[in-house]
Protein backbone atom coordinates (compact mmCIF):
# COMPACT_ATOMS: atom_id res chain seq x y z
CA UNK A 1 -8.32 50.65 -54.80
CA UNK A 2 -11.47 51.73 -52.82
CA UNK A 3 -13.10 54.91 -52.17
CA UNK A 4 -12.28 56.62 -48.40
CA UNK A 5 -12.20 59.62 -46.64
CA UNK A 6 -11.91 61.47 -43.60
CA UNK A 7 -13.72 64.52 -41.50
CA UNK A 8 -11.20 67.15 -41.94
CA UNK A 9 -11.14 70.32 -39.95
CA UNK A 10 -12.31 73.58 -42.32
CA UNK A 11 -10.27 75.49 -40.12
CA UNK A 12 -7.05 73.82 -40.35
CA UNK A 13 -7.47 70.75 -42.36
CA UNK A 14 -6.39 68.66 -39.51
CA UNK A 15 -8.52 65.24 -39.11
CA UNK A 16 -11.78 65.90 -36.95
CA UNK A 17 -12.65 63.74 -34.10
CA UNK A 18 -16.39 63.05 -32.72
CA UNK A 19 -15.77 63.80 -29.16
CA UNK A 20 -18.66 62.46 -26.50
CA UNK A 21 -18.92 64.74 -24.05
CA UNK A 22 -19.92 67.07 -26.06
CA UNK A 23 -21.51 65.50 -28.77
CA UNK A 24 -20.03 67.01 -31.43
CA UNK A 25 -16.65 66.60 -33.80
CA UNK A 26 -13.43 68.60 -32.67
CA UNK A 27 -10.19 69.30 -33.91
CA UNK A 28 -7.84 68.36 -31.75
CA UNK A 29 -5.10 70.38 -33.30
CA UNK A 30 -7.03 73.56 -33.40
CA UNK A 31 -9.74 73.12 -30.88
CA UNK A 32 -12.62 73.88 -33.09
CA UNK A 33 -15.80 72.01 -32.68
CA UNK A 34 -18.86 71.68 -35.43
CA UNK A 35 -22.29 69.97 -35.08
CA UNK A 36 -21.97 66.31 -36.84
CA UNK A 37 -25.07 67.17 -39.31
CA UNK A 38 -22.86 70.21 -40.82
CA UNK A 39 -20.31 67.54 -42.03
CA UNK A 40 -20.50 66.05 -45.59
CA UNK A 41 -21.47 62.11 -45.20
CA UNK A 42 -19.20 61.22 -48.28
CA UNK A 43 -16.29 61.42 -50.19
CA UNK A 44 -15.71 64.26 -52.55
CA UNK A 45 -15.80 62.33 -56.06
CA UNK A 46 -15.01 64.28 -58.99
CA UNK A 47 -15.83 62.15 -61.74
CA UNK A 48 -16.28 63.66 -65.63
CA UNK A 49 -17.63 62.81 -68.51
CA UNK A 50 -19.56 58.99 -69.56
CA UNK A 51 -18.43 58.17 -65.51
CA UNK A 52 -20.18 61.46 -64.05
CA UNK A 53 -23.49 60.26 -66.39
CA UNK A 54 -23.18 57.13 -65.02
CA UNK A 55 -22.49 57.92 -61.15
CA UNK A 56 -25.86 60.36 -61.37
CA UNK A 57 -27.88 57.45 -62.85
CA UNK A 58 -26.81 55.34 -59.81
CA UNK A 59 -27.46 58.16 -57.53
CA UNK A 60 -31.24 58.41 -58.53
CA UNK A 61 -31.57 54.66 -58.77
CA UNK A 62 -30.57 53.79 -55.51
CA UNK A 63 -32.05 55.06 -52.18
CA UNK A 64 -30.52 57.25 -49.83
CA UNK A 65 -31.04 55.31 -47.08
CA UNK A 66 -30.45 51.07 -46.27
CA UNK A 67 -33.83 49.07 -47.56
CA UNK A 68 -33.16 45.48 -47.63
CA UNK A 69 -35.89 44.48 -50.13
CA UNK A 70 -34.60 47.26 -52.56
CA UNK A 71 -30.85 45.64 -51.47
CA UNK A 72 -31.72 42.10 -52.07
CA UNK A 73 -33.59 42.66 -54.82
CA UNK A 74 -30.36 44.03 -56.83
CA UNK A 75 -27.80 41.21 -55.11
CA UNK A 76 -26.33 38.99 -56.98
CA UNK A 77 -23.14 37.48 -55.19
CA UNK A 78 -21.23 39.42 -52.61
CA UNK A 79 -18.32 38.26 -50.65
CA UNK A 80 -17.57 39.88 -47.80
CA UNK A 81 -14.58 37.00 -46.49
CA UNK A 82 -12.30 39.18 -48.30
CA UNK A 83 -9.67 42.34 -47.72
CA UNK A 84 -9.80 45.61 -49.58
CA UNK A 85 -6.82 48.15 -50.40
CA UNK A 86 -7.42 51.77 -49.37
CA UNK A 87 -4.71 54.72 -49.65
CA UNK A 88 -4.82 57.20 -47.15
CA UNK A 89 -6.00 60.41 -47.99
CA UNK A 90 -3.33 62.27 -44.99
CA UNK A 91 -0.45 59.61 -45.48
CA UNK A 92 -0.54 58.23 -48.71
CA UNK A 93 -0.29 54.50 -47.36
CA UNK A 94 -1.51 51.32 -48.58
CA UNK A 95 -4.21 50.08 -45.73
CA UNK A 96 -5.24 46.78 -45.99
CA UNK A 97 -8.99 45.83 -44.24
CA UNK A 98 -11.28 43.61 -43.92
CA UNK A 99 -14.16 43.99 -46.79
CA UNK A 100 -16.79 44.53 -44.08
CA UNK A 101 -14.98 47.55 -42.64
CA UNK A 102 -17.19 50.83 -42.25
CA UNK A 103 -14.48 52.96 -40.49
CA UNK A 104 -11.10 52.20 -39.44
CA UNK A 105 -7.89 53.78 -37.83
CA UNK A 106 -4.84 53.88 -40.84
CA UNK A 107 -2.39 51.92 -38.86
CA UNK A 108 0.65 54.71 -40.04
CA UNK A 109 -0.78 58.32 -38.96
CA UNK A 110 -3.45 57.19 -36.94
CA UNK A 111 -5.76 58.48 -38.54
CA UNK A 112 -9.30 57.82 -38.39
CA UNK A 113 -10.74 56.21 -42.38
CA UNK A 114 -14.47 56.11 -43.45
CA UNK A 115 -15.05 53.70 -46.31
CA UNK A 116 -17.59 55.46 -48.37
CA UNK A 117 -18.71 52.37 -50.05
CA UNK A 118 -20.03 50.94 -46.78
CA UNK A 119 -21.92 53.90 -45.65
CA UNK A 120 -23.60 55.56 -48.43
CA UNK A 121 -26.29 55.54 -50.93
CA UNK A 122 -27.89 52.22 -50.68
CA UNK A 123 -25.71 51.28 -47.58
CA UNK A 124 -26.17 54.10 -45.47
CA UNK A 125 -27.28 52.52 -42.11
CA UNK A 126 -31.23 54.02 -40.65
CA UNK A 127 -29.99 55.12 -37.67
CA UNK A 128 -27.42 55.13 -35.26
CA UNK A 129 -26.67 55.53 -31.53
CA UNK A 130 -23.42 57.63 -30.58
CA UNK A 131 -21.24 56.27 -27.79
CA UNK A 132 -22.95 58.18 -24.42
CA UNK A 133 -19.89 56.55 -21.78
CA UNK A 134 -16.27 57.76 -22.06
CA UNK A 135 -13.06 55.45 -22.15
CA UNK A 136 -12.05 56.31 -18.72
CA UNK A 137 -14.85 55.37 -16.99
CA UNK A 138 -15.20 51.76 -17.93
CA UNK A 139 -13.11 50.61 -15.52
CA UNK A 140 -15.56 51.44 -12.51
CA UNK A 141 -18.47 50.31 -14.90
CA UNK A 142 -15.92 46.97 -14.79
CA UNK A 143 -15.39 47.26 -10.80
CA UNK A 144 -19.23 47.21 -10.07
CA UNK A 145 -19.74 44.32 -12.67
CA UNK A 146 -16.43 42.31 -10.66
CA UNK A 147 -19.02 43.53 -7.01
CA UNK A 148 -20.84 40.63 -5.24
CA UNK A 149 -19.07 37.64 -7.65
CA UNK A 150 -18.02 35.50 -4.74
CA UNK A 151 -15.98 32.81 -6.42
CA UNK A 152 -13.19 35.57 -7.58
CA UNK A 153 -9.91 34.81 -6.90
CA UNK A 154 -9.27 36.85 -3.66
CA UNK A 155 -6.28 39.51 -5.16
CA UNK A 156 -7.95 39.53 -8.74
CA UNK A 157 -9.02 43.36 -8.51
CA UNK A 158 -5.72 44.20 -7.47
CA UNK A 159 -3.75 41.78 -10.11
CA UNK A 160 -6.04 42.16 -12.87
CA UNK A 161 -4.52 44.62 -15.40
CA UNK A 162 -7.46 46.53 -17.42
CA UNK A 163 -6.42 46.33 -21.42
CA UNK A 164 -7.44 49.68 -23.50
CA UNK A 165 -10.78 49.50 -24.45
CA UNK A 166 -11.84 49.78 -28.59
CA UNK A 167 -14.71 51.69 -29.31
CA UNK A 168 -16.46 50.20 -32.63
CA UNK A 169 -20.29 50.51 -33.74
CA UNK A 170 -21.64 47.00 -34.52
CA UNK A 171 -24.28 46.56 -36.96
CA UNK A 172 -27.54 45.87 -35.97
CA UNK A 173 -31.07 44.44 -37.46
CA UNK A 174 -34.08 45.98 -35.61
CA UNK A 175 -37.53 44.10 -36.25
CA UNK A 176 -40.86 45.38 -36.51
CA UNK A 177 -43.57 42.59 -36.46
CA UNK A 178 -46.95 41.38 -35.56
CA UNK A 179 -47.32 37.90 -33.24
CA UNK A 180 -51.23 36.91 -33.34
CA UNK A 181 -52.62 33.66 -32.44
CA UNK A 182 -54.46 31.08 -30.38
CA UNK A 183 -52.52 29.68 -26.41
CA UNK A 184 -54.00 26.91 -24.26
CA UNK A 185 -53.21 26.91 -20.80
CA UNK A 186 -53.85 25.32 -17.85
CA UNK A 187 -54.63 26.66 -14.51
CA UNK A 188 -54.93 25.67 -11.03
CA UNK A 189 -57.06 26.30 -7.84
CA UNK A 190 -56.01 24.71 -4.46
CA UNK A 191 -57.92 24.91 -1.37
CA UNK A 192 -57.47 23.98 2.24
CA UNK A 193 -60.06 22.62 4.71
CA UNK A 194 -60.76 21.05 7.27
CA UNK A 195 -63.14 18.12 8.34
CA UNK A 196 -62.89 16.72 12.02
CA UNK A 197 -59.49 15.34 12.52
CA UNK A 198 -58.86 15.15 8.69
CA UNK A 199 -57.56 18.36 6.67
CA UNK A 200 -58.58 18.58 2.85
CA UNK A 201 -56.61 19.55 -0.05
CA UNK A 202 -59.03 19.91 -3.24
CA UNK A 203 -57.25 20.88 -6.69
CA UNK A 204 -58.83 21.87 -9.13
CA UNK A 205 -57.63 22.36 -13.18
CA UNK A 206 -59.27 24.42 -15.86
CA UNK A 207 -58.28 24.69 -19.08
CA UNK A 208 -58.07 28.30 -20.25
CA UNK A 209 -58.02 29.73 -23.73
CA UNK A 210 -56.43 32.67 -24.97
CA UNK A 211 -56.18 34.40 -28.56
CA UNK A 212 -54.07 37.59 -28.47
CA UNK A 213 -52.65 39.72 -31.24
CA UNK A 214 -49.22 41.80 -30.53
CA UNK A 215 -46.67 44.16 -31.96
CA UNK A 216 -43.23 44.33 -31.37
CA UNK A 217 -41.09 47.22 -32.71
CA UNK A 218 -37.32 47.18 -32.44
CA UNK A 219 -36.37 43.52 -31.56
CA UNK A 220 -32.32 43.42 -32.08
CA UNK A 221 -30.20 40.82 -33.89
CA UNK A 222 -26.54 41.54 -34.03
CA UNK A 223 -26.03 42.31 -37.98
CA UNK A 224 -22.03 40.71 -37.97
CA UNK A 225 -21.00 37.35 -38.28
CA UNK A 226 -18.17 38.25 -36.44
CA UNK A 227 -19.73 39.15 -33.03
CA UNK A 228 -20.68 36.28 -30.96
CA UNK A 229 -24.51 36.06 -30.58
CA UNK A 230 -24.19 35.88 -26.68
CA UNK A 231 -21.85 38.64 -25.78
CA UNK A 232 -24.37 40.93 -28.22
CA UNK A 233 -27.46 39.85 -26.41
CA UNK A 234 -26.18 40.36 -23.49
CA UNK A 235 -24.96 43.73 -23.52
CA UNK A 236 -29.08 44.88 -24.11
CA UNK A 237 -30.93 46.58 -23.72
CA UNK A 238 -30.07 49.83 -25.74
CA UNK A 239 -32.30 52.83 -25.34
CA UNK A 240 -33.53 53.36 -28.77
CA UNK A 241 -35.25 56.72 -27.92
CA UNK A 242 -31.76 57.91 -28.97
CA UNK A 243 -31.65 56.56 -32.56
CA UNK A 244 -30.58 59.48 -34.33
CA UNK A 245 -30.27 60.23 -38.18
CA UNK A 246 -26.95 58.72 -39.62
CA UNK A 247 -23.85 60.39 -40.49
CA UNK A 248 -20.24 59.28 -40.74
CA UNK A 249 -19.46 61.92 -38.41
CA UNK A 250 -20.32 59.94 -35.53
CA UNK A 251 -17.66 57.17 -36.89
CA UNK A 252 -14.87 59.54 -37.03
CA UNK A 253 -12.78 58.31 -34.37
CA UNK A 254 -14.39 54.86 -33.66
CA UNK A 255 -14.03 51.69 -35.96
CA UNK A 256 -17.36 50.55 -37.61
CA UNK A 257 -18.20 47.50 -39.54
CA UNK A 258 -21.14 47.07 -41.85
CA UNK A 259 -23.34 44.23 -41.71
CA UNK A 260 -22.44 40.46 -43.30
CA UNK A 261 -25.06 38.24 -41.80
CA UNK A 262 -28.78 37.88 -43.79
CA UNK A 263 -31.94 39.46 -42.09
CA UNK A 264 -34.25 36.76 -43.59
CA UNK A 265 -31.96 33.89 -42.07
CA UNK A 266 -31.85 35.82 -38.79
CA UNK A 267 -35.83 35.43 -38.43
CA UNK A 268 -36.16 32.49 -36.76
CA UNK A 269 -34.34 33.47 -33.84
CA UNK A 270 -36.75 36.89 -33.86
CA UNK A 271 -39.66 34.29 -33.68
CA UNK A 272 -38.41 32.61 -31.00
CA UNK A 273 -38.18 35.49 -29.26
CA UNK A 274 -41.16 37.44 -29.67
CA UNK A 275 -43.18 34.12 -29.25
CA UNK A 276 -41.68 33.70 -25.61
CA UNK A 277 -42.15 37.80 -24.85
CA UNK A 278 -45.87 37.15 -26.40
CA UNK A 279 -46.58 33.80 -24.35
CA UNK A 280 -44.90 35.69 -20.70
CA UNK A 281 -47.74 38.56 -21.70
CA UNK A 282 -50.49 35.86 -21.70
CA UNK A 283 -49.34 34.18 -19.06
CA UNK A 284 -49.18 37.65 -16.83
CA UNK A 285 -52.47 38.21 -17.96
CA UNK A 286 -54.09 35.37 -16.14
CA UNK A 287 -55.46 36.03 -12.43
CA UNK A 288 -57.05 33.92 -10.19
CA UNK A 289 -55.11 30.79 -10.15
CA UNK A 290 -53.09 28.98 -8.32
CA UNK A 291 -50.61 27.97 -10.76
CA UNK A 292 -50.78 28.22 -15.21
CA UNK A 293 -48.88 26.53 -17.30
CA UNK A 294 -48.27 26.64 -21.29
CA UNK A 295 -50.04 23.73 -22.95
CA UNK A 296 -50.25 24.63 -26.54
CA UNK A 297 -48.78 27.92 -28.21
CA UNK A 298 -50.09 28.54 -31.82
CA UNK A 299 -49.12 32.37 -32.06
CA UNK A 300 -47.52 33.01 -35.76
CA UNK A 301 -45.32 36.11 -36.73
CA UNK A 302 -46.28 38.28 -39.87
CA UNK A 303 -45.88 42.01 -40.96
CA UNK A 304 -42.13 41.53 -40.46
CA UNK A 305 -39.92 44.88 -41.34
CA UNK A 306 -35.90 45.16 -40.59
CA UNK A 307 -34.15 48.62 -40.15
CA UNK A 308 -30.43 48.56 -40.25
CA UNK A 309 -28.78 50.54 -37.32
CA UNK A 310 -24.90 51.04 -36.06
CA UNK A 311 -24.93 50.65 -32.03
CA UNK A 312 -22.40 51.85 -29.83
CA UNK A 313 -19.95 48.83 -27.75
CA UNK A 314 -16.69 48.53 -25.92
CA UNK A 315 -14.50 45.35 -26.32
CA UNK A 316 -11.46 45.09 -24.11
CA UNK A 317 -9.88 42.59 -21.98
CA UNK A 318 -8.14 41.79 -18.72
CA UNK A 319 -5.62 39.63 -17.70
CA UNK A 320 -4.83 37.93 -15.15
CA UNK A 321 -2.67 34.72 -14.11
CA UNK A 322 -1.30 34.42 -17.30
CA UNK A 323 -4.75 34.35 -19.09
CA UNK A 324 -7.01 37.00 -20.77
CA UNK A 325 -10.23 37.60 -20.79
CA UNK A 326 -12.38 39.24 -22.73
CA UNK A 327 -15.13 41.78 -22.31
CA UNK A 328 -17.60 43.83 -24.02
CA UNK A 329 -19.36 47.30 -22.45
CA UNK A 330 -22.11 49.01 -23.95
CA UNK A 331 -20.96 52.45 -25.05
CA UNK A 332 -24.76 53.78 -24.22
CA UNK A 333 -25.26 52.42 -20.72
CA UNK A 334 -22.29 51.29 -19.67
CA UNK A 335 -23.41 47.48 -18.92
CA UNK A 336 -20.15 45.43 -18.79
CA UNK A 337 -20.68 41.61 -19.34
CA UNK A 338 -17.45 38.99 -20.16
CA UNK A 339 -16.31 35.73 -18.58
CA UNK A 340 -14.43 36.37 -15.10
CA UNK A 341 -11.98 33.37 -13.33
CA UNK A 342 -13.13 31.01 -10.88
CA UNK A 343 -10.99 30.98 -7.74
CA UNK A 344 -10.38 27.21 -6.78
CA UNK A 345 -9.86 27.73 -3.42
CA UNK A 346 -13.20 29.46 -2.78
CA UNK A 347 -15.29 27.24 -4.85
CA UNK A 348 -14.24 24.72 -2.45
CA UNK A 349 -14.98 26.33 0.32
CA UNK A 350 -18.55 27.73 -1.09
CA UNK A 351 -19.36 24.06 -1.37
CA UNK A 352 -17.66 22.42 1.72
CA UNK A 353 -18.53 24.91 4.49
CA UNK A 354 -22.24 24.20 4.36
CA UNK A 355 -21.68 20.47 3.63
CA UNK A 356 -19.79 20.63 7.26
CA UNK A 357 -22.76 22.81 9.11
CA UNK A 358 -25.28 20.17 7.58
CA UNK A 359 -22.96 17.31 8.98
CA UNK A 360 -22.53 18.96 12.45
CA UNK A 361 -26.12 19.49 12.24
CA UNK A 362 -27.23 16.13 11.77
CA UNK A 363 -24.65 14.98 14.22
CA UNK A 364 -26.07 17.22 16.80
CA UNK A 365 -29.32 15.88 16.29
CA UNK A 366 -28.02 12.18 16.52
CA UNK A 367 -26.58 12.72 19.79
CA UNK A 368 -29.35 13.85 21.42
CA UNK A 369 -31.62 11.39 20.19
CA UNK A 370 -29.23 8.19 21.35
């Protein structure tokens, strides 16, 4: 059996909630509300004797906060594909989860579990966002994603039934680094003129060299295996302004994993990115052309850093025609992305309607010429 525990009220002893609105934990039994940084950010051990000595050792050694060179220097095999056994501090039930879990609801009182061995000491995440957008409004966030997509079917918004939405914080990696390095472009000039009865086009190419040196804080890789790369990406960007200080109490009523995927073997999709953002920069920086174009990009990464953060999203689904589909929302801004149905009927039409006014066209134009 693991370690858990949950925010209970000191008024009542009634589980706590972190409620958004407000921005603070309440008691829904009692109404009381407390700031999240009064709580206590683990469980209450009570160990004694050589186990006390022992638990205060690892307390100094490891650091209060997530470091992954301090993490992976003391890893030696860790499998995370597994389930871990819980009891229930209110119920006294078995709960079974998955070994990644951070927070999750006990599925007999409802109750709201934080795994202390996936949020403290050497695990306890740099920073989190709290959800900003409430439950009930993600189904307009959903109706002005659905606005302007032509190809729906035509009674999908009234058909489509809205599933409840879960609220869970998904790891993140946030990279710091430094792109510096050499690009070779090319660039354009046209010009127009005109001699007699003959008009000139002259083009002319330069080659254009560029060294630049960049840095890029807070570049976000999704931190679960779980979580498809795509959705994640998609649902950016977060407002990290908002990154506050840690503490379970933000989790209390929201499920939470902890990350499973490597920062190291993440880095080569960082690269990828910053070298694009880097290249765009260089690119924007050169006036006076008619056209530029990329011919050689040298620009390396170094001074990479990683801070491990818990951001706020929304999965749900609708369905529709017999088929679901599934969504995410970003519990900061509200973005909603997720696959939506193609009506048949309409995609048909989008294509043959201007196929006919091109054929009526040209048959217009036929006639009068013979």
């Amino acid at each position: 059996m693991s370690d858990m525990f949950l925010h209970k009220c000191p008024n009542c002893n009634a589980t706590l909630e972190f409620d958004i609105e407000s921005g603070m934990v309440e008691c829904s039994f009692c109404g009381s509300r407390f700031d999240v940084n009064s709580l206590k950010t683990e469980a209450t051990v009570k160990p004694d004797g050589e186990n006390k000595k022992k638990k205060k050792d690892k307390d100094k050694a490891e650091p209060k906060e997530f470091d992954w060179g301090s993490y992976k220097s003391g890893l030696k095999h860790e499998d995370l594909s597994g389930t871990v056994s819980y009891i229930c501090e209110t119920c006294g039930a078995e709960v079974i989860l998955d070994a990644t879990a951070a927070s999750s609801k006990c599925s007999y009182c409802d109750n709201f579990l934080i795994l202390s061995e996936n949020v403290s000491a050497g695990l306890r995440p740099n920073g989190i966002i709290p959800f900003k957008i409430l439950p009930k409004d993600l189904p307009r966030r959903v109706r002005e994603f659905y606005k302007d997509k032509k190809l729906l079917p035509y009674n999908f918004f009234a058909d489509n039934k809205l599933g409840s939405a879960r609220g869970i914080y998904v790891p993140f990696w946030l990279y710091n680094c430094r792109m510096s390095g050499n690009v070779k472009l090319s660039g354009s000039t046209v010009t127009t003129r005109t001699d007699g009865s003959y008009r000139i086009t002259e083009t002319s190419v330069y080659d254009i060299d560029r060294d630049g040196e960049m840095e890029f804080e807070r570049i976000p890789v999704d931190a679960s295996i779980r979580m498809p790369d795509a959705l994640m990406d998609s649902i950016e960007p977060f407002d990290y302004s908002q990154l506050v200080e840690f503490n379970s109490g933000y989790l209390t009523g929201f499920s939470a994993d902890r990350f499973d995927s490597d920062p190291d073997e993440n880095l080569p999709r960082v690269n990828e990115r910053v070298r694009v953002s880097a290249e765009n920069m260089i690119l924007n920086s050169v006036s006076s052309y008619s056209s530029v174009s990329v011919q050689n990009n040298d620009l390396k990464m170094s001074d990479q850093s990683v801070k491990y953060v818990m951001l706020p999203v929304y999965l749900f689904e609708c369905k529709y025609a017999g088929k679901t589909y599934s969504y995410a929302a970003n519990g900061q801004t509200g973005k909603v992305v997720g696959d939506l149905p193609v009506s048949r009927g309409k995609s048909f039409l989008n294509f043959f309607i201007p196929f006919l006014v091109a054929a009526g066209i040209i048959a217009a134009v036929l006639f009068l010429l013979f």
